[in-house]
Protein backbone atom coordinates (compact mmCIF):
# COMPACT_ATOMS: atom_id res chain seq x y z
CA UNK A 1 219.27 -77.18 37.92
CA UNK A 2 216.92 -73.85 38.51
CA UNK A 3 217.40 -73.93 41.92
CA UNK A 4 221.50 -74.34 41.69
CA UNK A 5 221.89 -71.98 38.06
CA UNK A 6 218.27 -70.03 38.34
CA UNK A 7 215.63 -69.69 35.65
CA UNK A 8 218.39 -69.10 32.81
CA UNK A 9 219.90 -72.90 33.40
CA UNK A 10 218.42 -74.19 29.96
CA UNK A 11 219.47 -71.01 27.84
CA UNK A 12 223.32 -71.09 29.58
CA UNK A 13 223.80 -74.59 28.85
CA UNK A 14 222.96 -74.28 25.10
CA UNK A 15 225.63 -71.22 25.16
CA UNK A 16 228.00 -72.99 26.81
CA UNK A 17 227.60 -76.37 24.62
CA UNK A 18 227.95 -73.76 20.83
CA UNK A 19 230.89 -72.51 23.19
CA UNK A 20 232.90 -75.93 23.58
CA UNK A 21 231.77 -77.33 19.93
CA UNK A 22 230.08 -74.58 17.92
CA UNK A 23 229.40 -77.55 15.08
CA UNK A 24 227.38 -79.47 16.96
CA UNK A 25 223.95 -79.95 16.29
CA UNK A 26 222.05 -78.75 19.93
CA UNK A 27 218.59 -80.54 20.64
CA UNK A 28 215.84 -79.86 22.75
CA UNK A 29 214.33 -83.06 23.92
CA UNK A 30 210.89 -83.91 25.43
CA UNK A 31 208.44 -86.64 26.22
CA UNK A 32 204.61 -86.74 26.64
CA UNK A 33 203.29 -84.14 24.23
CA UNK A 34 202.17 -86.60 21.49
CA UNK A 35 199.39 -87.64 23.18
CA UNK A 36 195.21 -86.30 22.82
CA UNK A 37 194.27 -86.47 26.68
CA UNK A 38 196.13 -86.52 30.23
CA UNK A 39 198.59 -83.51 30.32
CA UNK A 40 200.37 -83.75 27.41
CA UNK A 41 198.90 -80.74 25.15
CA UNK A 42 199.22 -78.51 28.45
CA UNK A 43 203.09 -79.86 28.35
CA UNK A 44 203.42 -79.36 24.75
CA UNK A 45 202.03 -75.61 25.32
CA UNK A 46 204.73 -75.39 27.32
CA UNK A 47 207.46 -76.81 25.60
CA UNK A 48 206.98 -74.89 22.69
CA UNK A 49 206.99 -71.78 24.98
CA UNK A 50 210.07 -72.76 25.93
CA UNK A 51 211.62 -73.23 22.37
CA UNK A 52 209.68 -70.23 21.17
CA UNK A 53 211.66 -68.40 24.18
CA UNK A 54 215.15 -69.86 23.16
CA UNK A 55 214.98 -68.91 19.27
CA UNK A 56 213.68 -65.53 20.27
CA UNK A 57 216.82 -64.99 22.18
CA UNK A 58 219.29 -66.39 19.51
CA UNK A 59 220.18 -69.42 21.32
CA UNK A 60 221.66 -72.15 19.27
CA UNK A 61 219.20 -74.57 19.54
CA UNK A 62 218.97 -76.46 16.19
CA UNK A 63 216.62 -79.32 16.80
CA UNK A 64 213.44 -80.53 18.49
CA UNK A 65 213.85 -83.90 19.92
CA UNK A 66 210.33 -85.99 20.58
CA UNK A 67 211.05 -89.12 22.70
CA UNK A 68 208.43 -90.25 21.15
CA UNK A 69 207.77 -93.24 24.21
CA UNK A 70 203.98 -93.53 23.12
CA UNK A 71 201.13 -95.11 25.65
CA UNK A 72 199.57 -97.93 23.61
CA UNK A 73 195.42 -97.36 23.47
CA UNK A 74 195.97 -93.70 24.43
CA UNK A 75 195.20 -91.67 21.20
CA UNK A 76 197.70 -89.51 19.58
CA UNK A 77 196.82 -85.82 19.26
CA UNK A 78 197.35 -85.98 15.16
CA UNK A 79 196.09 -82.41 14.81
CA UNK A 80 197.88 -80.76 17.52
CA UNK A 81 201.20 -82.62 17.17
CA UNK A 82 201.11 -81.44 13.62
CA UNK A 83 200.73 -78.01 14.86
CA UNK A 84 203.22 -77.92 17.41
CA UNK A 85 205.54 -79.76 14.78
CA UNK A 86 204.51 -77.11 11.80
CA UNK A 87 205.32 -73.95 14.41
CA UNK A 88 208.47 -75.58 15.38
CA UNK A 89 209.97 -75.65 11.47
CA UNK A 90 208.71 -72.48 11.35
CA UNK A 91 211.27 -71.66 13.44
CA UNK A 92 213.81 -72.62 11.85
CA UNK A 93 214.31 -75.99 13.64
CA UNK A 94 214.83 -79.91 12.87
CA UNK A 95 212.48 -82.26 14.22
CA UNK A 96 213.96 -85.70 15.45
CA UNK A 97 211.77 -88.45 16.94
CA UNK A 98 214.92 -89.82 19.44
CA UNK A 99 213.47 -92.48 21.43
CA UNK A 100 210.52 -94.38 19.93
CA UNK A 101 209.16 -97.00 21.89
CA UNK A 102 205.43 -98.10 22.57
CA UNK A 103 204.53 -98.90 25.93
CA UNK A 104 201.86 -101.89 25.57
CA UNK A 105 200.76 -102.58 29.48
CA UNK A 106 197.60 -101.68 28.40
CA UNK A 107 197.09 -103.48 25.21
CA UNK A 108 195.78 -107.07 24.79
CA UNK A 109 198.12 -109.67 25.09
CA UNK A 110 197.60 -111.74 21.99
CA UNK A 111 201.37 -110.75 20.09
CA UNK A 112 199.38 -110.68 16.40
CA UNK A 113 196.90 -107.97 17.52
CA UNK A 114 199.28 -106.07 20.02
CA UNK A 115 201.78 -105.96 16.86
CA UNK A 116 199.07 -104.61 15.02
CA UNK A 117 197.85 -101.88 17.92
CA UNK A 118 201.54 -100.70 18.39
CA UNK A 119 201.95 -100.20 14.63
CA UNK A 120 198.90 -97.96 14.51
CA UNK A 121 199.87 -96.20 16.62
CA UNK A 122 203.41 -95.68 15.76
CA UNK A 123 201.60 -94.52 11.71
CA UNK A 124 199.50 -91.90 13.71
CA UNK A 125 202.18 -90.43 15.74
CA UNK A 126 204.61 -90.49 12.69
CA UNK A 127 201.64 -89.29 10.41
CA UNK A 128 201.21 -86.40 12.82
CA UNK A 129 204.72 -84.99 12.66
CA UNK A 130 205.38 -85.72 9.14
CA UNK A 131 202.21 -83.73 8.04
CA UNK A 132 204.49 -80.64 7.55
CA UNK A 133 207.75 -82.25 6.11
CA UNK A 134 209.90 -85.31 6.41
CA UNK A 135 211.96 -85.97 9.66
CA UNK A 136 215.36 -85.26 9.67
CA UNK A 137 216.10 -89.15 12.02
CA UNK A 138 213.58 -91.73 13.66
CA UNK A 139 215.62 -93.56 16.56
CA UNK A 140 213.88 -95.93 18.41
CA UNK A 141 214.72 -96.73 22.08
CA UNK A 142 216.38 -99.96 21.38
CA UNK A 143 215.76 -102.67 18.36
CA UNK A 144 214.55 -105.65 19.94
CA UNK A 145 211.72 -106.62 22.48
CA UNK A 146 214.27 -108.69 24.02
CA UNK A 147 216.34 -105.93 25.69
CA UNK A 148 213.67 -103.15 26.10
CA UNK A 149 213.29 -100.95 29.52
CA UNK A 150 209.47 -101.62 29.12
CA UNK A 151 210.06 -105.00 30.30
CA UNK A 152 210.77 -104.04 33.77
CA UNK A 153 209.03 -100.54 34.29
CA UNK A 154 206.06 -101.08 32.54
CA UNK A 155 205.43 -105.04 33.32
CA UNK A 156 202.68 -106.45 32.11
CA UNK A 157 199.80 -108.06 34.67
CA UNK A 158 199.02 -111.04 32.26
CA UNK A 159 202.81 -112.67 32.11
CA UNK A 160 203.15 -111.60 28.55
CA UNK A 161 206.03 -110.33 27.07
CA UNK A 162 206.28 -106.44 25.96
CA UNK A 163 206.30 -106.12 22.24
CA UNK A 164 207.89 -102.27 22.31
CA UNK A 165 209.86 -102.13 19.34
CA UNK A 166 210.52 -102.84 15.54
CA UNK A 167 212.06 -106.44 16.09
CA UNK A 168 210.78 -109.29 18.61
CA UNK A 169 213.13 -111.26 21.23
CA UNK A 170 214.42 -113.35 18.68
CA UNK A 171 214.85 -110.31 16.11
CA UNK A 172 211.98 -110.78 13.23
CA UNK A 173 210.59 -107.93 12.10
CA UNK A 174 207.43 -106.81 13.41
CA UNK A 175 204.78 -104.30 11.67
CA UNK A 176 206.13 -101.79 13.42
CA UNK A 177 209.38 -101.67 11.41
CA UNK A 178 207.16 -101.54 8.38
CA UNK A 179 205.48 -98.31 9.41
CA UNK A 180 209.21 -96.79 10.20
CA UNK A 181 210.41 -98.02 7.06
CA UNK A 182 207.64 -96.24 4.87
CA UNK A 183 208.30 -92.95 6.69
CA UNK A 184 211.78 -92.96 6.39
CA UNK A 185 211.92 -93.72 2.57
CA UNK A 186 209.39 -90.44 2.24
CA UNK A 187 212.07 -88.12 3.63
């Protein structure tokens, strides 16, 4: 897109979207800037440049999406997701968590303590950006381990099924959907 529009291809296409539908709500969306190590706080640095960039310029963004596809085992940055969350309402913006998901390659493959391990997880990123005010929506990236995209991209050595989301392949509830479910009736 830079190379075909230039450096101005994010702020045009927000203009252009108001343009068509000026009642739409216009989100910003990201992924990989929850986490405490790799290059996620350098990406969240720059994602909230970014944004910062955008409202300084009155463009109509309205809402901060976090796709929210957490690592299992890799810690969440509680502290500096709260932050980055806090500055962004400052703003004037809505924060969304759009795709939730937990990839669990790395986590053991007993189902009873992965469930648990995902669900921890999912409190402490949720945690994090709730520390400054509800969420406006919590979407996860599909409802049941039994059609999830972690299946295939993120396949597990030891044969075991993924365990991603709130329900399992034959659509119980899993602790997961417990953790969204006391979020969302705090907002």
């Amino acid at each position: 897109w830079r190379a075909l529009l230039g450096d101005g291809h994010i702020e045009r296409a927000f203009r252009l979207a108001h343009a068509v539908d000026p009642g739409a709500q216009l989100v910003i969306n990201e992924y990989d800037i929850e986490h405490a190590t790799g290059y996620s706080p350098a990406r969240r640095g720059a994602f909230a440049h970014l944004v910062r960039e955008l409202v300084e310029k009155d463009v109509p963004v309205h809402a901060v999406g976090l796709q929210a596809h957490l690592r299992g085992g890799v810690p969440i940055d509680g502290d500096g997701l709260a932050a980055f969350v806090a500055e962004m309402r400052g703003l004037g913006l809505k924060i969304l968590v759009t795709e939730l998901d937990v990839i669990d390659v790395a986590l053991p493959a007993p189902a009873a303590e992965r469930d648990a391990l995902v669900a921890r997880q999912v409190e402490a990123f949720l945690a994090a950006v709730t520390a400054s005010g509800p969420l406006d929506s919590i979407t996860t990236w599909g409802l049941t381990d039994r059609f999830t995209w972690i299946s295939w991209a993120y396949a597990r050595g030891d044969g075991a099924a993924s365990r991603p989301l709130p329900l399992d392949a034959d659509y119980r509830p899993k602790p997961m959907l417990d953790v969204i479910e006391r979020f969302r009736r705090a907002a």
